[in-house]
PDB file of N, CA and C in Angstrom:
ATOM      1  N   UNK A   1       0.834  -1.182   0.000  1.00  0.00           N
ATOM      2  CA  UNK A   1       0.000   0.000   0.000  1.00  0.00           C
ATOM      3  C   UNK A   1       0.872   1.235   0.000  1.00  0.00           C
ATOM      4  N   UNK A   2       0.015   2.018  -0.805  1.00  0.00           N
ATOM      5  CA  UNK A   2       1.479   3.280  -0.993  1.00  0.00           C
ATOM      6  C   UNK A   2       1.124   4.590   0.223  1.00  0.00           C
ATOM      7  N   UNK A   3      -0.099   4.480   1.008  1.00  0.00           N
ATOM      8  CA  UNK A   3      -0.747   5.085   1.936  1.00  0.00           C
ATOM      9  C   UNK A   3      -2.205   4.367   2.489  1.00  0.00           C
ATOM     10  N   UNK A   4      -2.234   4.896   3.521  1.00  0.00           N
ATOM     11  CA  UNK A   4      -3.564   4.873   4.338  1.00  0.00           C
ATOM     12  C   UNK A   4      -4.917   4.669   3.917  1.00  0.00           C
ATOM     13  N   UNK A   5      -4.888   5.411   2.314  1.00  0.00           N
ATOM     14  CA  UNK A   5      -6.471   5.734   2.242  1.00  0.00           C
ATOM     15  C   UNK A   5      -7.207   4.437   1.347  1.00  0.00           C
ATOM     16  N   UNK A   6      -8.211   5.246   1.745  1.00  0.00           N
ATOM     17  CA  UNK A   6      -9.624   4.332   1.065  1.00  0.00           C
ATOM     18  C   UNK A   6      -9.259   3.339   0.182  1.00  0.00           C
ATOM     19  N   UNK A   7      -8.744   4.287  -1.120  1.00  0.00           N
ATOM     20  CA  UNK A   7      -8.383   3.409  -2.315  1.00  0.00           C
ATOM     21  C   UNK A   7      -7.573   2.423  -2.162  1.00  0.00           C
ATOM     22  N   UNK A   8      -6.307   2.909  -1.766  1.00  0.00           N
ATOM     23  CA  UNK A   8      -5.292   2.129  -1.355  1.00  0.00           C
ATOM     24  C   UNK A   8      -5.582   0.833  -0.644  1.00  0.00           C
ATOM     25  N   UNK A   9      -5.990   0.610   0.204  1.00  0.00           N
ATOM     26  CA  UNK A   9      -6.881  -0.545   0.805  1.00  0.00           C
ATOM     27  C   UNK A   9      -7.642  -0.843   0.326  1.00  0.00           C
ATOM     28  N   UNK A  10      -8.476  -0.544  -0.976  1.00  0.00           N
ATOM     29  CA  UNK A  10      -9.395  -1.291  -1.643  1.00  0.00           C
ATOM     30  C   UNK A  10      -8.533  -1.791  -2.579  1.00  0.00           C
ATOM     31  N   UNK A  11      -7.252  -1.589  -3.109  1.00  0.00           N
ATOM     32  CA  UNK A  11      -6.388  -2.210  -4.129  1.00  0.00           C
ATOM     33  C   UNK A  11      -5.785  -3.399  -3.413  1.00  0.00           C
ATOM     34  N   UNK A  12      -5.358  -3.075  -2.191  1.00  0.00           N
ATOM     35  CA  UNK A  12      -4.831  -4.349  -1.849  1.00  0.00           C
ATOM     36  C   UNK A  12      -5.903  -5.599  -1.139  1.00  0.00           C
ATOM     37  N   UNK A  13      -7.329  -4.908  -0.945  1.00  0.00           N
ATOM     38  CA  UNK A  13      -7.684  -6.006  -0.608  1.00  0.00           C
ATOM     39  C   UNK A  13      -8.322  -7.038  -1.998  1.00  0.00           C
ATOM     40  N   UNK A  14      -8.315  -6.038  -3.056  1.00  0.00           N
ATOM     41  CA  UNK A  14      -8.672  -6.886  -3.972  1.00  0.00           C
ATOM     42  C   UNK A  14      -7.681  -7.580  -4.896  1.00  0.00           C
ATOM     43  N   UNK A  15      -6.274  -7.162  -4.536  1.00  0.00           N
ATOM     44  CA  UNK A  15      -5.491  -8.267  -4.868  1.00  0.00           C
ATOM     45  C   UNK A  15      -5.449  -8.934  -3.978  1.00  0.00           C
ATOM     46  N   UNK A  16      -5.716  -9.442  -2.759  1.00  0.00           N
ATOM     47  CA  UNK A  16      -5.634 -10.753  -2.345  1.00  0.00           C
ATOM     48  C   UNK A  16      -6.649 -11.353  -2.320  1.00  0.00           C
ATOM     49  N   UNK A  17      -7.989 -10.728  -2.620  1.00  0.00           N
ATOM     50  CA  UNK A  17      -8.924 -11.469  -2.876  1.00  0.00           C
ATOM     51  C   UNK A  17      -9.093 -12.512  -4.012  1.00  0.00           C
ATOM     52  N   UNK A  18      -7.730 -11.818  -5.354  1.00  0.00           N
ATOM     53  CA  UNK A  18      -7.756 -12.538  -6.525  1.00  0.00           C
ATOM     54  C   UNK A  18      -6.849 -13.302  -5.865  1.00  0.00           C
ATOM     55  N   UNK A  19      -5.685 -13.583  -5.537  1.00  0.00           N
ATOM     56  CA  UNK A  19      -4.884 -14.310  -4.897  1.00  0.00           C
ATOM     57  C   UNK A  19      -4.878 -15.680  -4.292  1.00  0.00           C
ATOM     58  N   UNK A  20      -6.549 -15.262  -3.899  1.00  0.00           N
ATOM     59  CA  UNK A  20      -6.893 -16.919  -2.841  1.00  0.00           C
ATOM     60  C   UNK A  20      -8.204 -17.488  -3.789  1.00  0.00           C
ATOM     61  N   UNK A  21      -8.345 -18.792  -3.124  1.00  0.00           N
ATOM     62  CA  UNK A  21      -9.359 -19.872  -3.860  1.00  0.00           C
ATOM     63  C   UNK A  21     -10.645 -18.883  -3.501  1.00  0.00           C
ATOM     64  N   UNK A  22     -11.399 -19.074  -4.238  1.00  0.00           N
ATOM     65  CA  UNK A  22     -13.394 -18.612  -3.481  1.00  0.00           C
ATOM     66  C   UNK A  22     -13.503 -18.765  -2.443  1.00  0.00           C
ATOM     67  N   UNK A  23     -13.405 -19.789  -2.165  1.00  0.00           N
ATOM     68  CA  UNK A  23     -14.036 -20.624  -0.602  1.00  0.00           C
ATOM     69  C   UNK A  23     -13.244 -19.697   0.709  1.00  0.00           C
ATOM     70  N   UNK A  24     -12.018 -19.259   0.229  1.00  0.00           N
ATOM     71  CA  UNK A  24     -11.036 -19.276   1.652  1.00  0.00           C
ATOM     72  C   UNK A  24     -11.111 -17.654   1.976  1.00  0.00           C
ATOM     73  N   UNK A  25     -11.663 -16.981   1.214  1.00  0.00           N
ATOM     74  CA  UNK A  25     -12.161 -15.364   1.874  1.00  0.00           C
ATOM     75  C   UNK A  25     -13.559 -15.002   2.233  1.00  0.00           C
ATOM     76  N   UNK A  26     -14.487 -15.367   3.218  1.00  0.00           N
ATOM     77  CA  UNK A  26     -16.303 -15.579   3.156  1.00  0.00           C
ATOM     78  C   UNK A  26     -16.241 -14.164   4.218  1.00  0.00           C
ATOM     79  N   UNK A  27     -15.163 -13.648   5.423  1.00  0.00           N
ATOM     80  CA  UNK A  27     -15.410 -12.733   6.009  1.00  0.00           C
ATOM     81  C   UNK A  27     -14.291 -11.775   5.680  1.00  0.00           C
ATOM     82  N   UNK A  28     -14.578 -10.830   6.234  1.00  0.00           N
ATOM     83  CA  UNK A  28     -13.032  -9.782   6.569  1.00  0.00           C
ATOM     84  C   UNK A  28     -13.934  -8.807   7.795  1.00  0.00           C
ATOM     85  N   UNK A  29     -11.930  -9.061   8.779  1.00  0.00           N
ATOM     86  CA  UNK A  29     -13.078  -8.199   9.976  1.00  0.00           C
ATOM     87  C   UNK A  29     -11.397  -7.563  10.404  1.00  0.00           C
ATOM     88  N   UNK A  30     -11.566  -5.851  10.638  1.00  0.00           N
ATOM     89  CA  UNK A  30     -10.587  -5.040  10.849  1.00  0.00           C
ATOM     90  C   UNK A  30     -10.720  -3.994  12.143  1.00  0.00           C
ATOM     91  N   UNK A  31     -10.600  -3.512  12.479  1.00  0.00           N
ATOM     92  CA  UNK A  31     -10.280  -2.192  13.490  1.00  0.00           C
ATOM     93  C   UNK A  31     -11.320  -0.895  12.837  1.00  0.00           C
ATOM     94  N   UNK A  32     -11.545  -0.489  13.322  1.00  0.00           N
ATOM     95  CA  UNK A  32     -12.520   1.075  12.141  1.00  0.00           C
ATOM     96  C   UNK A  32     -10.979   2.210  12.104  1.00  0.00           C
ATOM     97  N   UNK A  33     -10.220   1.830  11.482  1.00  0.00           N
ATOM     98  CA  UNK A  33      -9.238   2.932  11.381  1.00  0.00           C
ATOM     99  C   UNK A  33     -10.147   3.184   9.667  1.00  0.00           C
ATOM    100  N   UNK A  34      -9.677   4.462   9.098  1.00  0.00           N
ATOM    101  CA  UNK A  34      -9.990   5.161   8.456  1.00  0.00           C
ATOM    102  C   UNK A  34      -9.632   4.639   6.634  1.00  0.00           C
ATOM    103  N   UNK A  35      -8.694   3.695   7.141  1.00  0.00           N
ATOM    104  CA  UNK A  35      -8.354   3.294   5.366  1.00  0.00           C
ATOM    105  C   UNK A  35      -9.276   1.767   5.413  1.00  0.00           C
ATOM    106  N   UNK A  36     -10.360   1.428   6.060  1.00  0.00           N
ATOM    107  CA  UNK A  36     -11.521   0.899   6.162  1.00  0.00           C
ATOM    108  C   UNK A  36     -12.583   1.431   5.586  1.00  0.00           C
ATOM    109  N   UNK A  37     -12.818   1.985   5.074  1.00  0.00           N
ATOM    110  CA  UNK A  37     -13.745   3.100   5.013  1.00  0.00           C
ATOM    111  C   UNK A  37     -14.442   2.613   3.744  1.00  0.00           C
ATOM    112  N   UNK A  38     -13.929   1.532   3.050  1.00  0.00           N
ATOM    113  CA  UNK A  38     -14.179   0.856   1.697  1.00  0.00           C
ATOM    114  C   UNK A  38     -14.841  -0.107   2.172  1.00  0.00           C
ATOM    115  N   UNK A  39     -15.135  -0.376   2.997  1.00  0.00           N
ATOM    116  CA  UNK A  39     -15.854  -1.604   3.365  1.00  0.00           C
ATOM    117  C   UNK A  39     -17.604  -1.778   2.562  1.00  0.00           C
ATOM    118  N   UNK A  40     -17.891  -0.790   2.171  1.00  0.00           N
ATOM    119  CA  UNK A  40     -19.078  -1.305   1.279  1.00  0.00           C
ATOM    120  C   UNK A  40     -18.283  -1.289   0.193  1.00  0.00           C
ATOM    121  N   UNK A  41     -17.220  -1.021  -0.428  1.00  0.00           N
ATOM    122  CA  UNK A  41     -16.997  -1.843  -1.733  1.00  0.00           C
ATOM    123  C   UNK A  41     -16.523  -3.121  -1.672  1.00  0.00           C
ATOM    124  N   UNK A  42     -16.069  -3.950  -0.200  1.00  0.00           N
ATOM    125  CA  UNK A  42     -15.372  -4.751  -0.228  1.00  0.00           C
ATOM    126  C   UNK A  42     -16.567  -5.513  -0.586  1.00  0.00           C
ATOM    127  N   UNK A  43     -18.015  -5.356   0.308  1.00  0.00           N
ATOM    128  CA  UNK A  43     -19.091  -6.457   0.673  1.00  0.00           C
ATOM    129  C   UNK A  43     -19.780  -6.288  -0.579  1.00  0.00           C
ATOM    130  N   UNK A  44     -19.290  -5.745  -1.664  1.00  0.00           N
ATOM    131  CA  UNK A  44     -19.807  -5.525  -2.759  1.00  0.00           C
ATOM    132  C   UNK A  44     -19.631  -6.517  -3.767  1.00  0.00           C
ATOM    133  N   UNK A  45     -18.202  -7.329  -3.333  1.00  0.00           N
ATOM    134  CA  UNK A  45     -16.997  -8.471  -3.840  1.00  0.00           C
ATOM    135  C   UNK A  45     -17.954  -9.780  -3.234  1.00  0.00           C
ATOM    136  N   UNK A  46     -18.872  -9.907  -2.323  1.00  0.00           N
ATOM    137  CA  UNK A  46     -19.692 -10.727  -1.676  1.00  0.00           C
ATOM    138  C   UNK A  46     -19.274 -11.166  -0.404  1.00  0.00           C
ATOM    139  N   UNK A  47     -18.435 -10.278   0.165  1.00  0.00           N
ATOM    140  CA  UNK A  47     -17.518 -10.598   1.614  1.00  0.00           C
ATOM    141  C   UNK A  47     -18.057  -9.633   2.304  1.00  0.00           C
ATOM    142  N   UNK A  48     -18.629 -10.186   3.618  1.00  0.00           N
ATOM    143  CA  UNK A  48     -19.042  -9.775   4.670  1.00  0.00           C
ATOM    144  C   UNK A  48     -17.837  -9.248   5.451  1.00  0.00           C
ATOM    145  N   UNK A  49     -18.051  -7.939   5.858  1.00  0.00           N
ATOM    146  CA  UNK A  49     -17.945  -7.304   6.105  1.00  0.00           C
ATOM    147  C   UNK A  49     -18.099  -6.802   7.676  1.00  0.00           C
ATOM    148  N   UNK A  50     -16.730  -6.972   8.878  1.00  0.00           N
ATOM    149  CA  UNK A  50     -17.192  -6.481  10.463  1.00  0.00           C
ATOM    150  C   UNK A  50     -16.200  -5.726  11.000  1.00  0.00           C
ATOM    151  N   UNK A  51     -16.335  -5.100  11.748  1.00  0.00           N
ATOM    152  CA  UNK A  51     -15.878  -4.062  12.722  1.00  0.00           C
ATOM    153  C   UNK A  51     -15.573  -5.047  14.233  1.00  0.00           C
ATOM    154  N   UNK A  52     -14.177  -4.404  14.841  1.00  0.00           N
ATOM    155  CA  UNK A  52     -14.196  -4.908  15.911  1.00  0.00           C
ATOM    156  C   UNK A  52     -14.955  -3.389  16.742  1.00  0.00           C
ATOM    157  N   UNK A  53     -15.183  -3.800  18.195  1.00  0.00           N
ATOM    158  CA  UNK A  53     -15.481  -2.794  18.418  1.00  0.00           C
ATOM    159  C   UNK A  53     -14.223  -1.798  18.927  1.00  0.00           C
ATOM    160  N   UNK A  54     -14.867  -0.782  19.106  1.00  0.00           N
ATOM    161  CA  UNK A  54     -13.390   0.362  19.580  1.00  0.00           C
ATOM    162  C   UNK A  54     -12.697   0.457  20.820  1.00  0.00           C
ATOM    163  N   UNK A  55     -11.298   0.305  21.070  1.00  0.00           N
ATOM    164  CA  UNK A  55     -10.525  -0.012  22.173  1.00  0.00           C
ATOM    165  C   UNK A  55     -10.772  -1.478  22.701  1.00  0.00           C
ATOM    166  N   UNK A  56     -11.184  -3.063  21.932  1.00  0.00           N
ATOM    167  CA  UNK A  56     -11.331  -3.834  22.188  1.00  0.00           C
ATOM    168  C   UNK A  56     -10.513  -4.506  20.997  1.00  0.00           C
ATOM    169  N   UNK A  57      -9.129  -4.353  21.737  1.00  0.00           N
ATOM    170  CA  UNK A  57      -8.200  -4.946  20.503  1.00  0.00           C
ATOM    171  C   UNK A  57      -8.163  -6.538  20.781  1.00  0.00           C
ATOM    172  N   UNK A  58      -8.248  -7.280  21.997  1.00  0.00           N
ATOM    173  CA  UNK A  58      -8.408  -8.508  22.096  1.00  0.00           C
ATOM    174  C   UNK A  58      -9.828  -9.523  21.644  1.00  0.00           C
ATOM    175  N   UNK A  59     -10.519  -8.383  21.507  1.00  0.00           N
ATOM    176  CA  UNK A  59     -11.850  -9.191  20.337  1.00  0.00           C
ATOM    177  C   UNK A  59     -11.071  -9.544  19.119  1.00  0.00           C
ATOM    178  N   UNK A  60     -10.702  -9.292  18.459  1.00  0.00           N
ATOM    179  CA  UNK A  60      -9.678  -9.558  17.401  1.00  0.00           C
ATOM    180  C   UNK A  60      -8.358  -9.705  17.623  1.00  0.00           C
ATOM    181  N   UNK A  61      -8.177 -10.852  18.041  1.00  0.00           N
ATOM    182  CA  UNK A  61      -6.290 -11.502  18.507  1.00  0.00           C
ATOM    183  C   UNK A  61      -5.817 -11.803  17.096  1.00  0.00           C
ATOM    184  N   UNK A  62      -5.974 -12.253  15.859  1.00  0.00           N
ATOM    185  CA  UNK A  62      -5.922 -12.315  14.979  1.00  0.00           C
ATOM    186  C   UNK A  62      -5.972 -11.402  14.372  1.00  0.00           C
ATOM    187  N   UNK A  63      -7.066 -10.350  14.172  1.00  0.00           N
ATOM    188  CA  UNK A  63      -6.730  -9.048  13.373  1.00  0.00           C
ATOM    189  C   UNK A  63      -5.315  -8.478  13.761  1.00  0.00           C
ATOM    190  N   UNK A  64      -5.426  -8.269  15.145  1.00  0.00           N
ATOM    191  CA  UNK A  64      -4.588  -7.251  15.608  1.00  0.00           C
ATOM    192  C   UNK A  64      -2.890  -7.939  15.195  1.00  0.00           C
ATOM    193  N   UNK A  65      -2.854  -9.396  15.366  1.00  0.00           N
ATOM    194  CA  UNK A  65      -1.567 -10.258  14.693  1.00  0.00           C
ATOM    195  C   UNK A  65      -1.370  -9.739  12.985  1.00  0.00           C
ATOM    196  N   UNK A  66      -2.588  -9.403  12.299  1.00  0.00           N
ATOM    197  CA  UNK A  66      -2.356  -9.486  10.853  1.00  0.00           C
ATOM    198  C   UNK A  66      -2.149  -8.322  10.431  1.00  0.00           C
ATOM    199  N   UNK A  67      -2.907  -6.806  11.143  1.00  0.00           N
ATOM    200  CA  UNK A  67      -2.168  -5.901  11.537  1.00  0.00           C
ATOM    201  C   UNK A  67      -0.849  -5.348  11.576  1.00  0.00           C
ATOM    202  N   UNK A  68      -0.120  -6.046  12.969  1.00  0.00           N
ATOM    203  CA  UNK A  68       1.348  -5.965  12.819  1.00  0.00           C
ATOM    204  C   UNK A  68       2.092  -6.590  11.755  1.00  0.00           C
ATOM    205  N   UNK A  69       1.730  -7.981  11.313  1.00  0.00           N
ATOM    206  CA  UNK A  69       2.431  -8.506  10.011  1.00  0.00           C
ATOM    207  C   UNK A  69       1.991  -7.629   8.907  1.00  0.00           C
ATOM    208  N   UNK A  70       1.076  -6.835   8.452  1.00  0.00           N
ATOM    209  CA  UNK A  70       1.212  -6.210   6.935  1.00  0.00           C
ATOM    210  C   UNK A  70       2.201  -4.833   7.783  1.00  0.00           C
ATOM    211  N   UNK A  71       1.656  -4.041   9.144  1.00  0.00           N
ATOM    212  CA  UNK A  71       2.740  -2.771   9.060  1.00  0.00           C
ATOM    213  C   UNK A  71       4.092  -3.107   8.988  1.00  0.00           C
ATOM    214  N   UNK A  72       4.471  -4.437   9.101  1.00  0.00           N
ATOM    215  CA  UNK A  72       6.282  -4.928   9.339  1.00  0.00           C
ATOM    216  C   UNK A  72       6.332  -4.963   7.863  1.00  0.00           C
ATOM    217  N   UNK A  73       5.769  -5.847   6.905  1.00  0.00           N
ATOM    218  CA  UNK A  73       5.834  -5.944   5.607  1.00  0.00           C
ATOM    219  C   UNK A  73       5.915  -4.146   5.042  1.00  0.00           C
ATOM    220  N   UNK A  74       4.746  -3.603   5.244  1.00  0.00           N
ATOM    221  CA  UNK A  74       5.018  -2.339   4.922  1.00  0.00           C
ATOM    222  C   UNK A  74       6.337  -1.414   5.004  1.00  0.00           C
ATOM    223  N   UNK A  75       6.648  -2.047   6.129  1.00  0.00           N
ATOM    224  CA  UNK A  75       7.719  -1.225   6.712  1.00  0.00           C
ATOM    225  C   UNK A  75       8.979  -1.655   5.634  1.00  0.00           C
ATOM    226  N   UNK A  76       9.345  -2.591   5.629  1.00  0.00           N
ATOM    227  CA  UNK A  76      10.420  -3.812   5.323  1.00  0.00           C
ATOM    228  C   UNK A  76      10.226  -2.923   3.431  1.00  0.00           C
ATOM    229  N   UNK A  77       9.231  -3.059   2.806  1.00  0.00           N
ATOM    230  CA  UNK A  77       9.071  -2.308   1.261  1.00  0.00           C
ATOM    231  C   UNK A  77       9.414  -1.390   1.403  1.00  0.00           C
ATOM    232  N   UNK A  78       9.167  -0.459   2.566  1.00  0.00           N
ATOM    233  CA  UNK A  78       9.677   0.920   1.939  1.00  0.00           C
ATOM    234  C   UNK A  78      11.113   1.252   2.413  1.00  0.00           C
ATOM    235  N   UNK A  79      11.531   0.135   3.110  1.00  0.00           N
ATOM    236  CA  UNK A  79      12.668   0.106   3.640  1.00  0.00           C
ATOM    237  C   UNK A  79      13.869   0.055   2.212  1.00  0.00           C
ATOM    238  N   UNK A  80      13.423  -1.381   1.982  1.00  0.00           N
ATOM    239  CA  UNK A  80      14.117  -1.562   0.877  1.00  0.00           C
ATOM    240  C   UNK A  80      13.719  -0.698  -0.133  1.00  0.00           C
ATOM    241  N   UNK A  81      12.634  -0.030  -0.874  1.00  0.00           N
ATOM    242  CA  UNK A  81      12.776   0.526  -1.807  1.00  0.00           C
ATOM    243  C   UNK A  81      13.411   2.142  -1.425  1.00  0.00           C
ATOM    244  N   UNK A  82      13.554   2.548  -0.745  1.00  0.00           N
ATOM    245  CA  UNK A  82      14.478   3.831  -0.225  1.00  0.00           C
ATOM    246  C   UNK A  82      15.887   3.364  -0.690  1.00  0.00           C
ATOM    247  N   UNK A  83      16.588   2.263  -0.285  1.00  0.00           N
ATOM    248  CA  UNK A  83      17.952   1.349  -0.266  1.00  0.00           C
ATOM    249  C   UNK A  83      17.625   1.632  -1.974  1.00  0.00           C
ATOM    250  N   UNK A  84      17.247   1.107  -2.666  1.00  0.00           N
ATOM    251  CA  UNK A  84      17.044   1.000  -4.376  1.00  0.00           C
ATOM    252  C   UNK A  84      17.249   2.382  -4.764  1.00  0.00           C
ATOM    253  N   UNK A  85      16.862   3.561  -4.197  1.00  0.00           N
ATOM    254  CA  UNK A  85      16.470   4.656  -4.899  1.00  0.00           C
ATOM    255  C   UNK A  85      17.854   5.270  -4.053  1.00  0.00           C
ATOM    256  N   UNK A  86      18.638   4.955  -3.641  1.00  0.00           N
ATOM    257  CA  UNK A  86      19.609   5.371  -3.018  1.00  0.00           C
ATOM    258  C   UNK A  86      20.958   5.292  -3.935  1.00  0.00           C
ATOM    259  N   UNK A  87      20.518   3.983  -4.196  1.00  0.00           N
ATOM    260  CA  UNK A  87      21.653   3.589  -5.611  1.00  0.00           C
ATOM    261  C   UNK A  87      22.384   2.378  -5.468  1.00  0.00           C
TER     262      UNK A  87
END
């Protein structure tokens, strides 16, 4: 993701939606941070669509795990692509 917003999170969730079999994406459930905000285009894809509630990060032990693994990934891309553009 090249930022936060709307779009941006609707690009990457719909490349991994192409990514996986039918069967293995039926929910998606995130935090209400703000690059969520696509969530009626996601349930539009036929994926239901939930909210944890707010300041209840242990309702989602799993979100909040998948969370830190895409911001480390995030991190780690722009890490290396800075290193690339450096020379």
């Amino acid at each position: 993701m090249i930022d936060r917003s709307k779009n941006s999170m609707l690009k990457a969730i719909d490349k991994l939606i192409k990514s996986l079999p039918l069967e293995a994406l039926k929910t998606f459930t995130s935090d209400r941070g703000k690059e969520f905000a696509c969530y009626e285009d996601v349930e539009k894809l036929g994926i239901n669509f939930y909210f944890a509630d707010a300041y209840s990060a242990l309702q989602r032990g799993s979100n909040e795990n998948s969370n830190g693994l895409l911001r480390e990934i995030i991190l780690r891309r722009q890490i290396y692509l800075k290193y690339l553009l450096m020379g």
